[in-house]
C-alpha atoms as a PDB file:
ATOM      1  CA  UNK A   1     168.490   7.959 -39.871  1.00  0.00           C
ATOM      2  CA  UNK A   2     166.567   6.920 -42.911  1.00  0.00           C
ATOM      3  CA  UNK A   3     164.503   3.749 -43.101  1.00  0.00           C
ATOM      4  CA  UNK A   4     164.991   1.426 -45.801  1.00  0.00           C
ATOM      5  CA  UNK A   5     162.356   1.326 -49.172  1.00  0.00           C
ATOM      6  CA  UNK A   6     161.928  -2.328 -48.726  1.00  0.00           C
ATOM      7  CA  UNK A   7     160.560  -2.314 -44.855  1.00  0.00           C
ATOM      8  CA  UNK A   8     157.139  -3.725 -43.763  1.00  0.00           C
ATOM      9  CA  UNK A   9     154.990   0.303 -42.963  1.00  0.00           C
ATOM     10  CA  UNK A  10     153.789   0.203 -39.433  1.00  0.00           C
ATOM     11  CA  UNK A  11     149.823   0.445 -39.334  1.00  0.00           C
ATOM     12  CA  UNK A  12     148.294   3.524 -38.321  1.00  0.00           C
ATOM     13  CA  UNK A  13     144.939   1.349 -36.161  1.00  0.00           C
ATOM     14  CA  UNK A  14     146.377  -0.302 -33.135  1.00  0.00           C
ATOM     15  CA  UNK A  15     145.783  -4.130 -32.009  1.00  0.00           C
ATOM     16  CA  UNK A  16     143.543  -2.911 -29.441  1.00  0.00           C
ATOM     17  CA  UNK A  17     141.729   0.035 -31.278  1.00  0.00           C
ATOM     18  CA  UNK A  18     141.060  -2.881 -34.025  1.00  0.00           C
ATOM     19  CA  UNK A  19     139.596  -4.810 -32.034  1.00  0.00           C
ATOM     20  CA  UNK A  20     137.252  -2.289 -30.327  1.00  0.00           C
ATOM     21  CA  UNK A  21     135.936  -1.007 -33.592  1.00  0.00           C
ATOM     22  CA  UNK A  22     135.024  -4.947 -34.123  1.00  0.00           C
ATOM     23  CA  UNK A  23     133.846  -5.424 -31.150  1.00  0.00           C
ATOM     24  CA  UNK A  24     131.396  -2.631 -31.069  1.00  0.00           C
ATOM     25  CA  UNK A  25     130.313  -3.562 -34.971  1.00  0.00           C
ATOM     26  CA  UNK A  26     129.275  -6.984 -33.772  1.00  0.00           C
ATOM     27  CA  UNK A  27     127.729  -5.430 -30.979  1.00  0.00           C
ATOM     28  CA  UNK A  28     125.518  -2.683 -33.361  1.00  0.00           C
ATOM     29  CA  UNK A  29     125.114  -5.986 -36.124  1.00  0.00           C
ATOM     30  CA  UNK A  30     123.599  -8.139 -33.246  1.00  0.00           C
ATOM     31  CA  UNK A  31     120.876  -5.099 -32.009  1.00  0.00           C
ATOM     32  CA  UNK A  32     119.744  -4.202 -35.290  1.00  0.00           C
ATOM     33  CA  UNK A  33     119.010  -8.407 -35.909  1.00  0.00           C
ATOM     34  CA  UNK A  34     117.267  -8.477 -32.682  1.00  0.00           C
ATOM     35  CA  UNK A  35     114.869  -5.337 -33.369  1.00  0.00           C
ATOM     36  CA  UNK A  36     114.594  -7.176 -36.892  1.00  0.00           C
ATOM     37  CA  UNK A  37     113.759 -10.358 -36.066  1.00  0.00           C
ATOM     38  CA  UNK A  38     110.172 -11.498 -37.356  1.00  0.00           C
ATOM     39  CA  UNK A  39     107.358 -11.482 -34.356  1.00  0.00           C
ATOM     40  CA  UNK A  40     105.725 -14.372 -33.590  1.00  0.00           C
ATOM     41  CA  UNK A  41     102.309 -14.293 -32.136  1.00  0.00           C
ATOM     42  CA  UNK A  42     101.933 -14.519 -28.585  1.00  0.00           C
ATOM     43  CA  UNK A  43     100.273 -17.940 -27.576  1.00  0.00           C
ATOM     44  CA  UNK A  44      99.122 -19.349 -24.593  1.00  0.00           C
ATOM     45  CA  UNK A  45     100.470 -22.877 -23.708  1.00  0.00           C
ATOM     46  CA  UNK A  46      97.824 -25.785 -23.170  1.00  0.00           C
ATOM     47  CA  UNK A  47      96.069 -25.624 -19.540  1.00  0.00           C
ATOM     48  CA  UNK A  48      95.816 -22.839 -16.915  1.00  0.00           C
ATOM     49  CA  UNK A  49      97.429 -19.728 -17.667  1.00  0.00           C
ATOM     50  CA  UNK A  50      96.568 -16.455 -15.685  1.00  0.00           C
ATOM     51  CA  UNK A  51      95.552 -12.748 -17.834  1.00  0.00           C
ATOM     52  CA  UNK A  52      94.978  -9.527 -17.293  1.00  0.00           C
ATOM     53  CA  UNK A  53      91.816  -8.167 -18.176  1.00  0.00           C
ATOM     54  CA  UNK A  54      91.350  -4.749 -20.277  1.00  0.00           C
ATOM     55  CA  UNK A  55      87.683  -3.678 -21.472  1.00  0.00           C
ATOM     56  CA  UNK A  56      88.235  -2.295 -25.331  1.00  0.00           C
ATOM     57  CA  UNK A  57      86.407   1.190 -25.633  1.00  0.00           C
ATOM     58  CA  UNK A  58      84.339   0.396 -28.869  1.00  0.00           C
ATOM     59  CA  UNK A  59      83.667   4.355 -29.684  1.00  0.00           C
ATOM     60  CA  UNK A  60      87.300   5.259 -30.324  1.00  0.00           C
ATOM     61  CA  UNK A  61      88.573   1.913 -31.731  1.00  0.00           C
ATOM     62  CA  UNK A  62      89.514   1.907 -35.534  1.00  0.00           C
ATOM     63  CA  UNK A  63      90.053  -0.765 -37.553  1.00  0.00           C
ATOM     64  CA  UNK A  64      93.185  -1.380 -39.272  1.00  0.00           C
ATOM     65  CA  UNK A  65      94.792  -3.578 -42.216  1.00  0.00           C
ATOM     66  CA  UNK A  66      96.193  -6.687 -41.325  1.00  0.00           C
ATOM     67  CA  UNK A  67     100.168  -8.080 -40.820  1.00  0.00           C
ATOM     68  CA  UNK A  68     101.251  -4.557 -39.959  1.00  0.00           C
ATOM     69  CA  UNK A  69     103.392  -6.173 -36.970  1.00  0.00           C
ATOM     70  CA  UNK A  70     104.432  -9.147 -39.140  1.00  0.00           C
ATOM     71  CA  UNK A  71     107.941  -9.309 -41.234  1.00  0.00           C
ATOM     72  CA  UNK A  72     111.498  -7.747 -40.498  1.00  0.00           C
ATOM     73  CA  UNK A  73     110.856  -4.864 -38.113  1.00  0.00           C
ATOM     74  CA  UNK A  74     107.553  -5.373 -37.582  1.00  0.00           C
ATOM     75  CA  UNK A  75     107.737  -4.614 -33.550  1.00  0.00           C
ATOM     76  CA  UNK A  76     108.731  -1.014 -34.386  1.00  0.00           C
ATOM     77  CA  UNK A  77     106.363  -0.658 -36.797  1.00  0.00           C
ATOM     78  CA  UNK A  78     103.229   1.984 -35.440  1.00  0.00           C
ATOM     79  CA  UNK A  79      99.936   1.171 -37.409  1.00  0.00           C
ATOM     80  CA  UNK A  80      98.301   2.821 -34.263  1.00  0.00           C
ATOM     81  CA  UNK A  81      98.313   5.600 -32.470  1.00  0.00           C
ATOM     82  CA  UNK A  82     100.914   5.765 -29.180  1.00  0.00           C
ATOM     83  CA  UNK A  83      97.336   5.458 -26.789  1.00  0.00           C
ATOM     84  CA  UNK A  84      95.808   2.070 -28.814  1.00  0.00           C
ATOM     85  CA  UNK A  85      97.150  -1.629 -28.911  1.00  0.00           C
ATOM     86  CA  UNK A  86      97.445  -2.965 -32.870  1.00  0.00           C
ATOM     87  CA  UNK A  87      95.483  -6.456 -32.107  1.00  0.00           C
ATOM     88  CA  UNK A  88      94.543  -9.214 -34.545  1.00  0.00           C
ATOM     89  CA  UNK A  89      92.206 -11.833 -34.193  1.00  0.00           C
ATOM     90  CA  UNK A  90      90.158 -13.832 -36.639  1.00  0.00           C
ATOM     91  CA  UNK A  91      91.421 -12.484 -39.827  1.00  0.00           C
ATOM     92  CA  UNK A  92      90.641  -8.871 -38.743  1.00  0.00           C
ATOM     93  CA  UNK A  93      92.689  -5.898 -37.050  1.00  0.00           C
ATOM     94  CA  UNK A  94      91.835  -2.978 -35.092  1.00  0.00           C
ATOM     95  CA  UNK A  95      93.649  -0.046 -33.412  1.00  0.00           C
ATOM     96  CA  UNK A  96      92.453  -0.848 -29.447  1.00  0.00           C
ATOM     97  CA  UNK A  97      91.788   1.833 -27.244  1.00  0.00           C
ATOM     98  CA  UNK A  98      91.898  -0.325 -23.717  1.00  0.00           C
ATOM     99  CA  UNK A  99      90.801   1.139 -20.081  1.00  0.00           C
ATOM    100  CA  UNK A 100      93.694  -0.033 -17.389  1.00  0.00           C
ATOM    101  CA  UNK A 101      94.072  -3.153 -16.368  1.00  0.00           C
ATOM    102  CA  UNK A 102      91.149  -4.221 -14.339  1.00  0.00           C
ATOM    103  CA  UNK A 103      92.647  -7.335 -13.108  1.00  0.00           C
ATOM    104  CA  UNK A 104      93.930 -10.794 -14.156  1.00  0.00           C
ATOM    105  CA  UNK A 105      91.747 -14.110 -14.785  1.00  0.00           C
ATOM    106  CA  UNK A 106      92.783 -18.088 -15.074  1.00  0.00           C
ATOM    107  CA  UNK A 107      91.397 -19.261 -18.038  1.00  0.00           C
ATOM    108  CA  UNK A 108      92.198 -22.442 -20.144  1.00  0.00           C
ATOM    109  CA  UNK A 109      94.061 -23.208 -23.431  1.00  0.00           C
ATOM    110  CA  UNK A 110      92.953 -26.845 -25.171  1.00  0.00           C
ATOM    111  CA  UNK A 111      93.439 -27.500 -28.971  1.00  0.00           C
ATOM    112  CA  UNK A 112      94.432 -23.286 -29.577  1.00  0.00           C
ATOM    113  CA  UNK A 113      90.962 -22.395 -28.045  1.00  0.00           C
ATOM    114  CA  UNK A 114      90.566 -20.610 -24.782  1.00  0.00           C
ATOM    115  CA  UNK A 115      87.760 -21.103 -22.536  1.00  0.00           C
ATOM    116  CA  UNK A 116      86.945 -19.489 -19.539  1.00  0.00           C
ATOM    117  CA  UNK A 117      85.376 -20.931 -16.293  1.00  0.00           C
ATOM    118  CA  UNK A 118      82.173 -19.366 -14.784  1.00  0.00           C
ATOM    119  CA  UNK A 119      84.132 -17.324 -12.112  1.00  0.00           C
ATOM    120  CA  UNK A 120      85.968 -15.334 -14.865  1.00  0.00           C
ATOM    121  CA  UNK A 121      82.986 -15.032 -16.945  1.00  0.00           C
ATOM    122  CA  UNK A 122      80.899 -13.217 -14.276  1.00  0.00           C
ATOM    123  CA  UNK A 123      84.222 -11.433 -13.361  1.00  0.00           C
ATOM    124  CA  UNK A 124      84.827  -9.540 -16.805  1.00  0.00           C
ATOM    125  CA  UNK A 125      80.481  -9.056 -16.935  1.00  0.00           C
ATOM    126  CA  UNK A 126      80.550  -7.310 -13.448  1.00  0.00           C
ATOM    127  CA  UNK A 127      83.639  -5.089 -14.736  1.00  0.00           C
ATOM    128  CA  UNK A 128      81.944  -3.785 -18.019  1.00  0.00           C
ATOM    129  CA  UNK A 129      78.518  -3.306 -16.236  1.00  0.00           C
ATOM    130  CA  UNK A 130      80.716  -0.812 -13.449  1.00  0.00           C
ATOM    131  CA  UNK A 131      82.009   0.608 -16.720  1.00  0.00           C
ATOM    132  CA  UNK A 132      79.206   1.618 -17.856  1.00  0.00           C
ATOM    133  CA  UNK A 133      78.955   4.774 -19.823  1.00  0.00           C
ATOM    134  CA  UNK A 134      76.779   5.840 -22.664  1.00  0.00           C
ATOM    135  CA  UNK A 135      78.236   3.258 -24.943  1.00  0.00           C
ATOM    136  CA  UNK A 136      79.149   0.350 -22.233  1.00  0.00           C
ATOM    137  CA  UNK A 137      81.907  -1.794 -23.666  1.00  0.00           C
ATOM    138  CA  UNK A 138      81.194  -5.346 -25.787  1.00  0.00           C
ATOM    139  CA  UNK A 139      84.711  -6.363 -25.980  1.00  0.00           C
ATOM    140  CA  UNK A 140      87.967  -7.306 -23.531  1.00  0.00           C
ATOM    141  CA  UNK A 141      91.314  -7.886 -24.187  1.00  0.00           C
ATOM    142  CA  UNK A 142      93.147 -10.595 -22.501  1.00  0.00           C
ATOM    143  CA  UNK A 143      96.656  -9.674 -21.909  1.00  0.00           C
ATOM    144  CA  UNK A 144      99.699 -12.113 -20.574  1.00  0.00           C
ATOM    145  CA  UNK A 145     103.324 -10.878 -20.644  1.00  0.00           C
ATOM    146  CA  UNK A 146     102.346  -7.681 -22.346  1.00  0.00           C
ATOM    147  CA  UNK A 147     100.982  -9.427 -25.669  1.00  0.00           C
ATOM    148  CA  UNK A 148      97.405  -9.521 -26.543  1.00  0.00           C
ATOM    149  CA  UNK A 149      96.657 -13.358 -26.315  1.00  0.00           C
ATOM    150  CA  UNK A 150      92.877 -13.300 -27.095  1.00  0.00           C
ATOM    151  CA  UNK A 151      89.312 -11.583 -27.325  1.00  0.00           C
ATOM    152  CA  UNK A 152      86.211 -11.883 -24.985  1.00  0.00           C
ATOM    153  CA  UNK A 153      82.653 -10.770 -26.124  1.00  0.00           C
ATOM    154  CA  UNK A 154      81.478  -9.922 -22.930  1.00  0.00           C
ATOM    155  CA  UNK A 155      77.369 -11.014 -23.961  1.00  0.00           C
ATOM    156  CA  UNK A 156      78.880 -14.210 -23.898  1.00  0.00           C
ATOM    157  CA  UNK A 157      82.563 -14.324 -21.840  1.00  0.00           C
ATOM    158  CA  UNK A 158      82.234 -17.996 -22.131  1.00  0.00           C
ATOM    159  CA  UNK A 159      85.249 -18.762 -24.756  1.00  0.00           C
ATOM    160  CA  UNK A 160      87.917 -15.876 -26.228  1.00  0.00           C
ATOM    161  CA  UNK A 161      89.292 -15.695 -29.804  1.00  0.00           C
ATOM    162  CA  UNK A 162      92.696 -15.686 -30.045  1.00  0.00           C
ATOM    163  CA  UNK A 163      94.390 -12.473 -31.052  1.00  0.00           C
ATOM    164  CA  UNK A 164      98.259 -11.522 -31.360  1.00  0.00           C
END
């Protein structure tokens, strides 16, 4: 049995196979525009919010050129080594080498600055006198959700610069 010349050929995909090899397309498209999008700094919303607290070890911290987390694919980007933080803050950017997590602080966000109450202050002091070391650390890294949100001095923990 022959078929005739003029008949519609069958396709070789099926419906369902079709659709799969759309489905899991979108699915691919939609990851890769996720890992892509642009990161936005990490900013703390006006009033209390609560932080961790990380003391920055000043002998093995390296400064680095700026925007190297900014753009398409900047999250997977790796100015730093896999054992530093990339952190910016006032128009500079380092590679931070951070001690763990010491514990968290309240501070308070008014007008983009951050200000810390008295408790807090004598908090991070006490933790970067018990650090001590030959070269005691200057510097602490306020954390919240796992994004560098700003930078104490610890001579004077009375304010922090915000970093991203």
């Amino acid at each position: 049995m022959s078929t005739p010349t003029d008949a519609p050929r069958k396709s070789r995909l099926s419906p369902v196979l079709t659709w799969g090899i759309v489905a899991v397309t979108v699915l691919i498209m939609a990851f890769v525009l996720w890992l892509g999008w642009p990161a936005e700094a990490a900013e703390l919303p006006a009033g209390t919010s609560t932080v961790e607290v990380h003391l920055i070890e000043d002998s093995i911290t390296t400064a680095a050129p700026t925007g190297q987390r900014s753009g398409w694919f900047g999250r997977l980007s790796t100015p730093c080594d896999f054992d530093s933080w990339y952190v910016e803050s006032a128009g500079t950017a380092m590679c931070a080498t951070l001690d763990e997590r010491l514990g968290t602080i309240t501070v308070t966000t008014t007008d983009k600055r951050i200000s810390l109450p008295a408790d807090a202050q004598k908090a991070i002091t006490a933790w970067a006198a018990e650090a001590g070391g030959p070269q005691p650390p200057t510097r602490a890294l306020l954390v919240r959700d796992g994004e560098p949100v700003g930078i104490v001095a610890v001579a004077t923990p009375g304010s922090a610069t915000p970093a991203h």
